[in-house]
C-alpha atoms as a PDB file:
ATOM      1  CA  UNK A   1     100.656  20.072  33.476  1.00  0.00           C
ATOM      2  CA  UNK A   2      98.346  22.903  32.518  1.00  0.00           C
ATOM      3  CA  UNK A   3      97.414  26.191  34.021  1.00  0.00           C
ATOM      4  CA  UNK A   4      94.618  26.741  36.758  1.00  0.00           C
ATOM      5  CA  UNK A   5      92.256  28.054  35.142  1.00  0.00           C
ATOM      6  CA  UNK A   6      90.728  27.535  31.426  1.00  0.00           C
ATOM      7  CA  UNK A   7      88.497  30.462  29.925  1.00  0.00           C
ATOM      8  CA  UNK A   8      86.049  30.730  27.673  1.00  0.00           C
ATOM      9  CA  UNK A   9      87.241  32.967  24.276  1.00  0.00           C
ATOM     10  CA  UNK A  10      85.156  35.592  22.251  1.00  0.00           C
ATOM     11  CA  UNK A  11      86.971  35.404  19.754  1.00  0.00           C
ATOM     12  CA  UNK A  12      85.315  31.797  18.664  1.00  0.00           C
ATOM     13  CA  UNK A  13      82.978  29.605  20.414  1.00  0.00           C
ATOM     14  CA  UNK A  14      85.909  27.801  22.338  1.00  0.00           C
ATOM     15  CA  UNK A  15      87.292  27.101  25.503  1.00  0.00           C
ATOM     16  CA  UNK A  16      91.419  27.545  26.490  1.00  0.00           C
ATOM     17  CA  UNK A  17      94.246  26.592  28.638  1.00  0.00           C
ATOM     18  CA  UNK A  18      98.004  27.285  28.668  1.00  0.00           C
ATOM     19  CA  UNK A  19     100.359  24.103  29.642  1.00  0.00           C
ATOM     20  CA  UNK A  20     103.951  23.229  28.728  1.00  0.00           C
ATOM     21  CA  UNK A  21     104.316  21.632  25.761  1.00  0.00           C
ATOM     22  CA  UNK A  22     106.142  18.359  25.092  1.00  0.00           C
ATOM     23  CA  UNK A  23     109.141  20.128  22.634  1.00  0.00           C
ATOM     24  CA  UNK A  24     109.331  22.392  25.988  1.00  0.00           C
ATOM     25  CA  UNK A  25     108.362  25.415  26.681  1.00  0.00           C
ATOM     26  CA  UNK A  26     105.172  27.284  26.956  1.00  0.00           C
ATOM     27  CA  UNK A  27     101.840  27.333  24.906  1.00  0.00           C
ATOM     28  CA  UNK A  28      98.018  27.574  24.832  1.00  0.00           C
ATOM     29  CA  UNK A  29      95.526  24.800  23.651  1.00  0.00           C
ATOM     30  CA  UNK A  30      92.097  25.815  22.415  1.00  0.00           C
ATOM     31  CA  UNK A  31      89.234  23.210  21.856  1.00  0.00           C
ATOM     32  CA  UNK A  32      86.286  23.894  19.931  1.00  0.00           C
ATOM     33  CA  UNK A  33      82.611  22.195  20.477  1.00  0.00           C
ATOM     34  CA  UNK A  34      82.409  19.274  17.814  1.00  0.00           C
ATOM     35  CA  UNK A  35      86.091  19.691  16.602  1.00  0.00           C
ATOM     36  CA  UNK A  36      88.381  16.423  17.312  1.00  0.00           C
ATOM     37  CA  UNK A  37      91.446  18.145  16.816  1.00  0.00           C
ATOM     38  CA  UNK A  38      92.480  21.314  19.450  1.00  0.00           C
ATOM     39  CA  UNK A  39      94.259  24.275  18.374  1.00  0.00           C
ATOM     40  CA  UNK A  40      98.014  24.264  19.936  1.00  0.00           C
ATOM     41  CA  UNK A  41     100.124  26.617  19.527  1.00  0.00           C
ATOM     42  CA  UNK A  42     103.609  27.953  21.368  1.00  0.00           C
ATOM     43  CA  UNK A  43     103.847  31.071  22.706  1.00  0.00           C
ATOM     44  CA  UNK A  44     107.161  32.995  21.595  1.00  0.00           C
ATOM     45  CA  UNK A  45     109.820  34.317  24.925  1.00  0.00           C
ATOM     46  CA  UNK A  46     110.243  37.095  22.826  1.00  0.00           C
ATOM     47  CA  UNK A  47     106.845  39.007  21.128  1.00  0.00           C
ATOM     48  CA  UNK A  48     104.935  36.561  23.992  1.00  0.00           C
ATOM     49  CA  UNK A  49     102.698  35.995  21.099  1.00  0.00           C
ATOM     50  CA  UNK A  50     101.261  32.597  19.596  1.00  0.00           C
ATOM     51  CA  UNK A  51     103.056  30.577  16.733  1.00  0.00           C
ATOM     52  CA  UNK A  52     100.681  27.917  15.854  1.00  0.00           C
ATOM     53  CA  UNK A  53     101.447  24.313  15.965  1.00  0.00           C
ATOM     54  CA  UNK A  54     102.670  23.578  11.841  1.00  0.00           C
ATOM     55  CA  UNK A  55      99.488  20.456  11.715  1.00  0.00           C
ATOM     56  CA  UNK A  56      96.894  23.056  13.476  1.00  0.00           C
ATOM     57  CA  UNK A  57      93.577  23.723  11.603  1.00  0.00           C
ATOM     58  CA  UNK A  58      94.011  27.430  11.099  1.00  0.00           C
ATOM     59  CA  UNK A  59      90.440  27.745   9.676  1.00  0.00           C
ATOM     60  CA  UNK A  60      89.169  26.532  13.217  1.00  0.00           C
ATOM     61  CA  UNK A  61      91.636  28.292  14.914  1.00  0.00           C
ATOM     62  CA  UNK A  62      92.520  31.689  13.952  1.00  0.00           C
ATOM     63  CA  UNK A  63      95.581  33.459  15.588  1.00  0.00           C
ATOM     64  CA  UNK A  64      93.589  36.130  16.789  1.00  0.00           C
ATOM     65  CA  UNK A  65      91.745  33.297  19.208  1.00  0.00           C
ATOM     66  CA  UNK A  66      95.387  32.216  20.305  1.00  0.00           C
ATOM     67  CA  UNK A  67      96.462  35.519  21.205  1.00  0.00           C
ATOM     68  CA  UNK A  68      93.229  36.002  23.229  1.00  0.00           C
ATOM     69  CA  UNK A  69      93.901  32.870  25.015  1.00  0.00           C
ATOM     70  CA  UNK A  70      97.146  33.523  25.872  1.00  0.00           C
ATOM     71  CA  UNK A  71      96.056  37.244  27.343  1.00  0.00           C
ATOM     72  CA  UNK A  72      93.248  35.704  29.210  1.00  0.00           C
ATOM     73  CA  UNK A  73      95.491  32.612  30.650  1.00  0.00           C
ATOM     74  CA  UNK A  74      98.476  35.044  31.284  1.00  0.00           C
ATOM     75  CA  UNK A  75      99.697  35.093  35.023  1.00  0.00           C
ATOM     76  CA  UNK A  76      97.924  31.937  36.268  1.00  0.00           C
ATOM     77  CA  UNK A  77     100.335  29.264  38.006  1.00  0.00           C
ATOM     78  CA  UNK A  78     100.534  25.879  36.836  1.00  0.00           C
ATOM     79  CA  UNK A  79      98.588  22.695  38.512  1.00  0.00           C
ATOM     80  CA  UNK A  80      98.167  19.358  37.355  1.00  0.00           C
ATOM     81  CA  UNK A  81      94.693  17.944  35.934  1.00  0.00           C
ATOM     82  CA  UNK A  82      93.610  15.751  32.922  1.00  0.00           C
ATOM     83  CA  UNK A  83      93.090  17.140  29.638  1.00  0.00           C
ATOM     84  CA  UNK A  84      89.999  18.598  28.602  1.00  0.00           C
ATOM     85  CA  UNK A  85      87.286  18.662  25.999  1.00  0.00           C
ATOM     86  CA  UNK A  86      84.709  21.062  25.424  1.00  0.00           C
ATOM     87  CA  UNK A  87      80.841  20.023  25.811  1.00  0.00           C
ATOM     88  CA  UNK A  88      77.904  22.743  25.727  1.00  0.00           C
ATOM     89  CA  UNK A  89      80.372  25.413  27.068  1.00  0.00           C
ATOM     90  CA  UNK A  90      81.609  23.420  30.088  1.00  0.00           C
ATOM     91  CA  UNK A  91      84.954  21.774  30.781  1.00  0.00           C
ATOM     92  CA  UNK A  92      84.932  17.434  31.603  1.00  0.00           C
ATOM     93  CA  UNK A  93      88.069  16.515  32.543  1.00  0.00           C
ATOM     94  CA  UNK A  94      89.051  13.115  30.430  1.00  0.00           C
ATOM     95  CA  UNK A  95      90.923  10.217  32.480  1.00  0.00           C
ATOM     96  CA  UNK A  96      94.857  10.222  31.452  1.00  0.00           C
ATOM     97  CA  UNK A  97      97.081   7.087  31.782  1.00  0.00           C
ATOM     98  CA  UNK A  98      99.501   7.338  34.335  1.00  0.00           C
ATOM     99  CA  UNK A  99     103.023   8.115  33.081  1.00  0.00           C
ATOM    100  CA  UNK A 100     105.659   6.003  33.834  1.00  0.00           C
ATOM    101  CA  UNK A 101     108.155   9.188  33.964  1.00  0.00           C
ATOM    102  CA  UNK A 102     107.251  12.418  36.260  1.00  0.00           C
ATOM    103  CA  UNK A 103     108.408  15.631  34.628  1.00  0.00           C
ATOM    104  CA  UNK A 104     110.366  17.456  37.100  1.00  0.00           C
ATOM    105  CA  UNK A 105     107.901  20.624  36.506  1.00  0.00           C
ATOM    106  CA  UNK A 106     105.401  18.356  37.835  1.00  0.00           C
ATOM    107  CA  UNK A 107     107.463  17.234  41.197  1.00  0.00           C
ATOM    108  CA  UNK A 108     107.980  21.265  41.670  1.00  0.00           C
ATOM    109  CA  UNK A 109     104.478  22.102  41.409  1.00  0.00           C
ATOM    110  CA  UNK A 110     103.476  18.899  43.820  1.00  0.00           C
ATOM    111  CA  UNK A 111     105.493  20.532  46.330  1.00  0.00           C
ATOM    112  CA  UNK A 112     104.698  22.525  49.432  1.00  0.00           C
ATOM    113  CA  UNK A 113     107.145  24.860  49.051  1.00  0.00           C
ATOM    114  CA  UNK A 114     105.922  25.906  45.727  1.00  0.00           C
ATOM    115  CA  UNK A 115     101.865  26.165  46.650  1.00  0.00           C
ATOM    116  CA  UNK A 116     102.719  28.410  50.183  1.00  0.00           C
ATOM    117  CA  UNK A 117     104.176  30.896  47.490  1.00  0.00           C
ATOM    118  CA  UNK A 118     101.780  30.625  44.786  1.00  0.00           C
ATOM    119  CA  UNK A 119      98.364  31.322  47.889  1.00  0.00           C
ATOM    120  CA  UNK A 120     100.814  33.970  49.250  1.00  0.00           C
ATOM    121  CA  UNK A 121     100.633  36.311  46.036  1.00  0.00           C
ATOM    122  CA  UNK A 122      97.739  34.969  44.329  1.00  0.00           C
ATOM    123  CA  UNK A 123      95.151  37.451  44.335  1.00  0.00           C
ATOM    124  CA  UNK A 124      91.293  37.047  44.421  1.00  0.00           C
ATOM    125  CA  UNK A 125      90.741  36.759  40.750  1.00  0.00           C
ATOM    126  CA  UNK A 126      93.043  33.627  40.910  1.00  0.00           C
ATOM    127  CA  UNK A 127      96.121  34.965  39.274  1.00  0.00           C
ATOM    128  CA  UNK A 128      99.594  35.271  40.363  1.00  0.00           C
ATOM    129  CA  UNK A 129      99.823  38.973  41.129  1.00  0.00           C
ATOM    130  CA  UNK A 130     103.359  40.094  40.341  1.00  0.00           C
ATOM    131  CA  UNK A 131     103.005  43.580  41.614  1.00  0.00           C
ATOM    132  CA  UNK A 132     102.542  42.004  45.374  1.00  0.00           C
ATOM    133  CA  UNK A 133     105.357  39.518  44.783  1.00  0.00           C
ATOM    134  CA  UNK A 134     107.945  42.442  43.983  1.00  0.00           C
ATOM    135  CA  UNK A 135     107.150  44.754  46.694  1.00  0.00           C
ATOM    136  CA  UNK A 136     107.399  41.770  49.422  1.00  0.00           C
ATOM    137  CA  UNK A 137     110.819  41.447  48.084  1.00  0.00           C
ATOM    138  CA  UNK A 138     111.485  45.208  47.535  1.00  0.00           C
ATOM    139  CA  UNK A 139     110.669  45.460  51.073  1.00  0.00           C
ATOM    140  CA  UNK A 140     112.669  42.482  51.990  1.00  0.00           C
ATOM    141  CA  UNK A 141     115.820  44.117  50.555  1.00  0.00           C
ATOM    142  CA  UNK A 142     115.224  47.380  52.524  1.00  0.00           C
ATOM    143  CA  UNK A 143     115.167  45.420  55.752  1.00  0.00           C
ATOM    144  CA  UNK A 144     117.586  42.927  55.468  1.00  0.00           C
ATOM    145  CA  UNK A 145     121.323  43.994  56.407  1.00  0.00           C
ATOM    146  CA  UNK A 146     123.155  41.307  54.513  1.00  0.00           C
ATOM    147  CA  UNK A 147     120.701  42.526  51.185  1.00  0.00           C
ATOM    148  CA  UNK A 148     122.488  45.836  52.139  1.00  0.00           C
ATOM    149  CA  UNK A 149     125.612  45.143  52.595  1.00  0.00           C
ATOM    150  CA  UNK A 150     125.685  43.413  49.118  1.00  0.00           C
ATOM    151  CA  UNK A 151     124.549  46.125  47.694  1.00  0.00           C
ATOM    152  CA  UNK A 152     126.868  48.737  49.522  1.00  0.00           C
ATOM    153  CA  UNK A 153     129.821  46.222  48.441  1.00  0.00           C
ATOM    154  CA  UNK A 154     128.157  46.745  45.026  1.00  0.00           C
ATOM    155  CA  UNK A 155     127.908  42.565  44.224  1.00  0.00           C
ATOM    156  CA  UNK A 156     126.647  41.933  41.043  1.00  0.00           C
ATOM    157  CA  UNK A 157     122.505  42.416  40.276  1.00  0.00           C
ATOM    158  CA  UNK A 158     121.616  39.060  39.732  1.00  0.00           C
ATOM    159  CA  UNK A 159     123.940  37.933  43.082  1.00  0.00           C
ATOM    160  CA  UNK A 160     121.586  39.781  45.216  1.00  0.00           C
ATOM    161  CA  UNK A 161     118.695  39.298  43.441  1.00  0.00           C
ATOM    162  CA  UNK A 162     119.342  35.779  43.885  1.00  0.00           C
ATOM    163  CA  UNK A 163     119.702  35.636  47.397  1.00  0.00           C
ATOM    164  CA  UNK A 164     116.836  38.021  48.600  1.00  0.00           C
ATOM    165  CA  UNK A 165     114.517  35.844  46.509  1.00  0.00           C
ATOM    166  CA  UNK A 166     115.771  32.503  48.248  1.00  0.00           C
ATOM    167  CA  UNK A 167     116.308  33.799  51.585  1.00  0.00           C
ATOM    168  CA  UNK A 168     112.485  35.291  51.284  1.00  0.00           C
ATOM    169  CA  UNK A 169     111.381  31.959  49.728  1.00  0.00           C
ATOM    170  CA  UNK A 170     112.901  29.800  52.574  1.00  0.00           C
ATOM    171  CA  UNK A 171     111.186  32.032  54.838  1.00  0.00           C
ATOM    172  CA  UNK A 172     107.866  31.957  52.957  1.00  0.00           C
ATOM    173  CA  UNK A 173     108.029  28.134  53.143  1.00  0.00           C
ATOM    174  CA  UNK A 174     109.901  27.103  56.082  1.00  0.00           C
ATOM    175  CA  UNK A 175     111.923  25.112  54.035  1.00  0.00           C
ATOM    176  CA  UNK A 176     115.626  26.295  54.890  1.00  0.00           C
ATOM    177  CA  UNK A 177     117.113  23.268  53.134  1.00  0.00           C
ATOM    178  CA  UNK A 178     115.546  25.220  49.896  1.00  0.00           C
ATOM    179  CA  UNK A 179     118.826  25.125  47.742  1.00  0.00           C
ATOM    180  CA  UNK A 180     118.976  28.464  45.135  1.00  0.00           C
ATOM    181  CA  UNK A 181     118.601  25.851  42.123  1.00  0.00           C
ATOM    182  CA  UNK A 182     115.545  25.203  43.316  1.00  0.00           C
ATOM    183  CA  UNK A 183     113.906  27.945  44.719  1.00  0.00           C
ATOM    184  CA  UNK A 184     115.358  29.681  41.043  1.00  0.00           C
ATOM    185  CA  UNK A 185     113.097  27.024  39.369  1.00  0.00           C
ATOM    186  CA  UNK A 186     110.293  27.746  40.813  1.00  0.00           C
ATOM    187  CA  UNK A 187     110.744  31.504  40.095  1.00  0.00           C
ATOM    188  CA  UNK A 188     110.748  30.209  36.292  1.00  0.00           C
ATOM    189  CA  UNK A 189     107.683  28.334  36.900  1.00  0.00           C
ATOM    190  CA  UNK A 190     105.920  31.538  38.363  1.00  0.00           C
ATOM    191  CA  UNK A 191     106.376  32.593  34.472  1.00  0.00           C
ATOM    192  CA  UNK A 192     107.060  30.309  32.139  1.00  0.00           C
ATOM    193  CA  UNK A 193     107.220  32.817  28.834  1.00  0.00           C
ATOM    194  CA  UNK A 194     109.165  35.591  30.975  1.00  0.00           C
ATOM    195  CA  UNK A 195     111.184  33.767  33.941  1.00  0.00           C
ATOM    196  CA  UNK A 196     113.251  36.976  34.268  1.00  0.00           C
ATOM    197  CA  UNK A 197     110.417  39.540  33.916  1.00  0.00           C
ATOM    198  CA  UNK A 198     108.747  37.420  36.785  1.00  0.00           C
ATOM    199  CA  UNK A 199     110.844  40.221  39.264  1.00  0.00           C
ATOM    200  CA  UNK A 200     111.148  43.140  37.148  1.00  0.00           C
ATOM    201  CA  UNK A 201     110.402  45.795  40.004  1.00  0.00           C
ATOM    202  CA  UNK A 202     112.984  44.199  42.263  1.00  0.00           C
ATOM    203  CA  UNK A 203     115.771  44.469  39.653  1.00  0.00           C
ATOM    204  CA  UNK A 204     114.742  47.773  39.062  1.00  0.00           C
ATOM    205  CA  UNK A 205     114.762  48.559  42.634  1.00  0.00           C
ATOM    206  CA  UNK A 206     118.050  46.873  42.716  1.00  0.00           C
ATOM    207  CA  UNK A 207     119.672  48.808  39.744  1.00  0.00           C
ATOM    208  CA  UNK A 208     118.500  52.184  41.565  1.00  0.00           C
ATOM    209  CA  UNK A 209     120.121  51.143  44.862  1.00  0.00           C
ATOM    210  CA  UNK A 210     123.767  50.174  43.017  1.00  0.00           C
ATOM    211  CA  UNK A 211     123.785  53.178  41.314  1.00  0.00           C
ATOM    212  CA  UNK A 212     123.880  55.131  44.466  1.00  0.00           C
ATOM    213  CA  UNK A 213     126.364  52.917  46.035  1.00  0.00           C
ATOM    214  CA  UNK A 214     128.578  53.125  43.609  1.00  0.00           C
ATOM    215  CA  UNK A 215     128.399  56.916  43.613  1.00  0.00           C
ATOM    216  CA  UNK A 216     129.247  56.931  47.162  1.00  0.00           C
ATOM    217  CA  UNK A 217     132.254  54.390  46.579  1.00  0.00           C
ATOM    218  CA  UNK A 218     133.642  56.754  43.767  1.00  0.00           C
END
């Protein structure tokens, strides 16, 4: 399962795409014109930058062409396609065997839950925008009464995080048999190197609105 899009890097004469990787997690694959091998390389939760693959050429692929790839890639959600080579600066897909096991990423990103969300805050450059995401929900929690009840009961953050993001996703979708497991899931999959930062302006929102309540409770 790879990302969207693939872009073309300055950096070298090379073409890129983030997927997740087999050992799990994250990472960004470069291929170079008349190079078997592609550059792989993770992409750390923490610094969000590359750590090559230990068998990758590194005289091919410099970590300065990684980090580029995962900047350009960064923010795209995931599809499904065929892996690619690189041939006079355009992208052939190559014919993969069918698997005999279906990676539950894959079953996520089939669904029609998670494409209504990914159209309804992908912007016109073809990348998840975050910054619409957040205020939908931000707004969300202003208007819904049991969001601000929770929060006048001061529940915990992640408690009402949790359910404005499902109850918002169920509505997005339709889907009201949308269980928080898996609506939480595909939150991660909005992100895969920064699940959590995926709703940063709602849990700041959030932290603003409990510290008021509890003010008024003390």
């Amino acid at each position: 399962m790879i990302r969207t899009e693939t872009v073309e890097l300055t950096t070298i004469p090379a073409v890129a795409y983030r997927q997740k990787l087999t050992s799990g997690g994250a990472g960004v694959v470069i291929v170079r014109k008349n190079i078997k091998q592609p550059g792989i390389a993770s992409i750390s939760k923490t610094s969000g930058e590359a750590i090559p693959a230990e068998n990758c050429p590194m005289k091919h692929y410099p970590i300065e062409a990684f980090n580029e790839a995962i900047r350009l890639t960064a923010s795209m959600p995931y599809s499904k396609r065929g892996s690619l080579s690189y041939v006079e600066k355009k992208l052939t897909p190559v014919k993969e065997e069918p698997k005999a096991e279906v990676a539950e990423e894959d079953v996520i990103v089939d669904t029609n839950e998670y494409q209504a969300i990914v159209a309804l805050y992908t912007d016109y450059d073809g990348k998840l925008s975050y910054d619409m995401l957040n205020k939908d929900l931000i707004k969300f929690a202003n208007s819904s009464s049991v969001a601000r009840q929770m929060i006048a009961d001061v529940k915990p953050l992640a408690k009402i995080r949790n359910y404005i993001v499902a109850t918002k996703f169920r509505n997005i979708t339709g889907n009201a048999d949308l269980t928080e497991k898996e609506v939480l899931k595909m939150a991660a999959l909005l992100d895969e190197v920064y699940p959590k930062g995926v709703f940063k302006d709602l849990n700041e929102a959030l932290k603003r609105k409990l510290a008021v309540a509890k003010k008024a409770m003390a």
